[in-house]
Protein backbone atom coordinates (compact mmCIF):
# COMPACT_ATOMS: atom_id res chain seq x y z
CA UNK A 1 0.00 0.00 0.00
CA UNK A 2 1.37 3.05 -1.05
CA UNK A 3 1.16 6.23 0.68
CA UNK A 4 -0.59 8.52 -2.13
CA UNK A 5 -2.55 11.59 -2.00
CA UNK A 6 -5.82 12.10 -3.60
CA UNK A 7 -5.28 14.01 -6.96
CA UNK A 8 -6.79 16.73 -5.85
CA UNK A 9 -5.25 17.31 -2.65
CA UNK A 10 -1.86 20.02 -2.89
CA UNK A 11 1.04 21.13 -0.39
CA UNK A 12 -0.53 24.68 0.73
CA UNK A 13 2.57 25.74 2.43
CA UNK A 14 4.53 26.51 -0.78
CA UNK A 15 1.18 28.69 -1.64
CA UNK A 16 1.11 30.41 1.69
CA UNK A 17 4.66 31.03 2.19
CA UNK A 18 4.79 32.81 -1.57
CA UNK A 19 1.63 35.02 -0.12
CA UNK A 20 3.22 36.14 2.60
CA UNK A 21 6.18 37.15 0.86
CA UNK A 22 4.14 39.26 -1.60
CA UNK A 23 2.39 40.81 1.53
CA UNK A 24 5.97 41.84 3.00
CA UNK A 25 7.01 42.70 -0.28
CA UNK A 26 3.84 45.13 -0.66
CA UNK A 27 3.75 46.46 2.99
CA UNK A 28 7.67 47.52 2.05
CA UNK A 29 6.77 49.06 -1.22
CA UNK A 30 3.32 51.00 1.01
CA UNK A 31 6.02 52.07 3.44
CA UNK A 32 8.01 53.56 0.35
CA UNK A 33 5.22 55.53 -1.36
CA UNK A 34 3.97 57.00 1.81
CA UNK A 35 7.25 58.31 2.31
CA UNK A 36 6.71 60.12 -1.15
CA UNK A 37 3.02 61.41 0.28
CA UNK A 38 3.78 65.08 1.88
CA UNK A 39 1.61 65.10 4.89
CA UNK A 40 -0.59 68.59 4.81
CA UNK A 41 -0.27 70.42 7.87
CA UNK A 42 -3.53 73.23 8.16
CA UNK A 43 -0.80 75.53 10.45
CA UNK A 44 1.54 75.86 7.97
CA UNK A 45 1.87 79.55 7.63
CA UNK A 46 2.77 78.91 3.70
CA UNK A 47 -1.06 78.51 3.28
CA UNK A 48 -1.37 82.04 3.74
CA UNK A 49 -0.50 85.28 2.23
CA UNK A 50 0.79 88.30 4.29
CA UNK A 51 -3.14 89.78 3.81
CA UNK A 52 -4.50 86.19 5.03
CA UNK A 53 -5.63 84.87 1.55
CA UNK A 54 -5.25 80.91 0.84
CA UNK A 55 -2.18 80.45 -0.87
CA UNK A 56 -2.52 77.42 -3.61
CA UNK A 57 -0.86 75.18 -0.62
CA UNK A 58 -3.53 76.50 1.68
CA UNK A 59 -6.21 75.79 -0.89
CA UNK A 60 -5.08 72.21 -1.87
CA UNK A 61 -5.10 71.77 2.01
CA UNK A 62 -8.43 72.66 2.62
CA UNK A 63 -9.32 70.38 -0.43
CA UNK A 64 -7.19 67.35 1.12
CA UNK A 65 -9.38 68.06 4.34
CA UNK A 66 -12.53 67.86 2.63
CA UNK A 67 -11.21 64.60 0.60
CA UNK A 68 -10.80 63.02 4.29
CA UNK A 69 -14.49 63.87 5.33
CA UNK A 70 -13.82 66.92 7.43
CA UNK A 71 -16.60 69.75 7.98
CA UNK A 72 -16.33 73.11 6.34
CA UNK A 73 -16.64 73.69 10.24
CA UNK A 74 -13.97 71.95 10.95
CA UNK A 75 -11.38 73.52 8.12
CA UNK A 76 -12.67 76.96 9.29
CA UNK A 77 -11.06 76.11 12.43
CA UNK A 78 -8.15 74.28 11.69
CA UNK A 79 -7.12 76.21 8.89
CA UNK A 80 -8.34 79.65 10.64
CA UNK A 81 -10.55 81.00 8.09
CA UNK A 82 -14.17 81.94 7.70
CA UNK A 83 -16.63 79.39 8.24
CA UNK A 84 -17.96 81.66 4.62
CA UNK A 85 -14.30 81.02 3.20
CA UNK A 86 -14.57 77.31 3.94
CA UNK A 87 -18.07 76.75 2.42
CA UNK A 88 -16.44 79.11 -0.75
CA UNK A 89 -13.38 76.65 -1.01
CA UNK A 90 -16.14 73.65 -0.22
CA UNK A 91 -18.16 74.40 -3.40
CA UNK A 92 -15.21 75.07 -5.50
CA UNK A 93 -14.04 71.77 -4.01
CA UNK A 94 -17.43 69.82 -5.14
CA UNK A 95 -17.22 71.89 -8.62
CA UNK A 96 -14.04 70.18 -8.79
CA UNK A 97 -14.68 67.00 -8.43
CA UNK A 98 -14.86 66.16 -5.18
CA UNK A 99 -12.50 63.63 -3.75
CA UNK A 100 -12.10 62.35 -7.09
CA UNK A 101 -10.77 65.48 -8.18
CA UNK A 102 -6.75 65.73 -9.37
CA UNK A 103 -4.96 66.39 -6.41
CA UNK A 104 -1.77 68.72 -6.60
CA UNK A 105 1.12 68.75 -5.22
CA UNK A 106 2.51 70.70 -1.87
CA UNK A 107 5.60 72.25 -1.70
């Protein structure tokens, strides 16, 4: 009697251990691109111009906020403007595209 497995029976470690090196492999290259994503910071006094307008930074970073889920409310306050300024920068926002819209970049 021979010691035979069914034909449709397999060896799943070979399968498992390749999947697990393709999730390190992609949790490495994540790690990598996030590097590469500038985190927006609301404070950053390059959003603002010496009369207190939105600079294009400060204006992607109220879009970013609104691409998370945050409240005009909430950008007001975080990015001390009007609550007015925030619904402005809201609708162009929406007109936009929404959070589907092409984001730029910061810098």
């Amino acid at each position: 009697m021979t010691d035979k497995k069914p034909p449709h029976a397999f060896d799943a470690k070979p399968v498992l251990d390749l999947i697990a090196s393709i999730e390190a492999d992609l949790q490495r290259l994540k790690g990598l691109v996030e590097q590469q994503i500038e985190k927006f910071d609301p404070a950053n006094p390059h959003n603002k111009t010496p009369d207190g307008k939105l600079t294009e930074e400060g204006v992607e970073c109220c879009y970013r906020m609104f691409d998370e889920g945050k409240s005009r409310y909430t950008v007001a306050q975080q990015m001390k403007i009007s609550f007015a300024a925030a619904t402005h920068r809201f609708n162009n926002w929406r007109k936009l595209g929404g959070s589907k819209r092409t984001k730029t970049l910061l810098g």
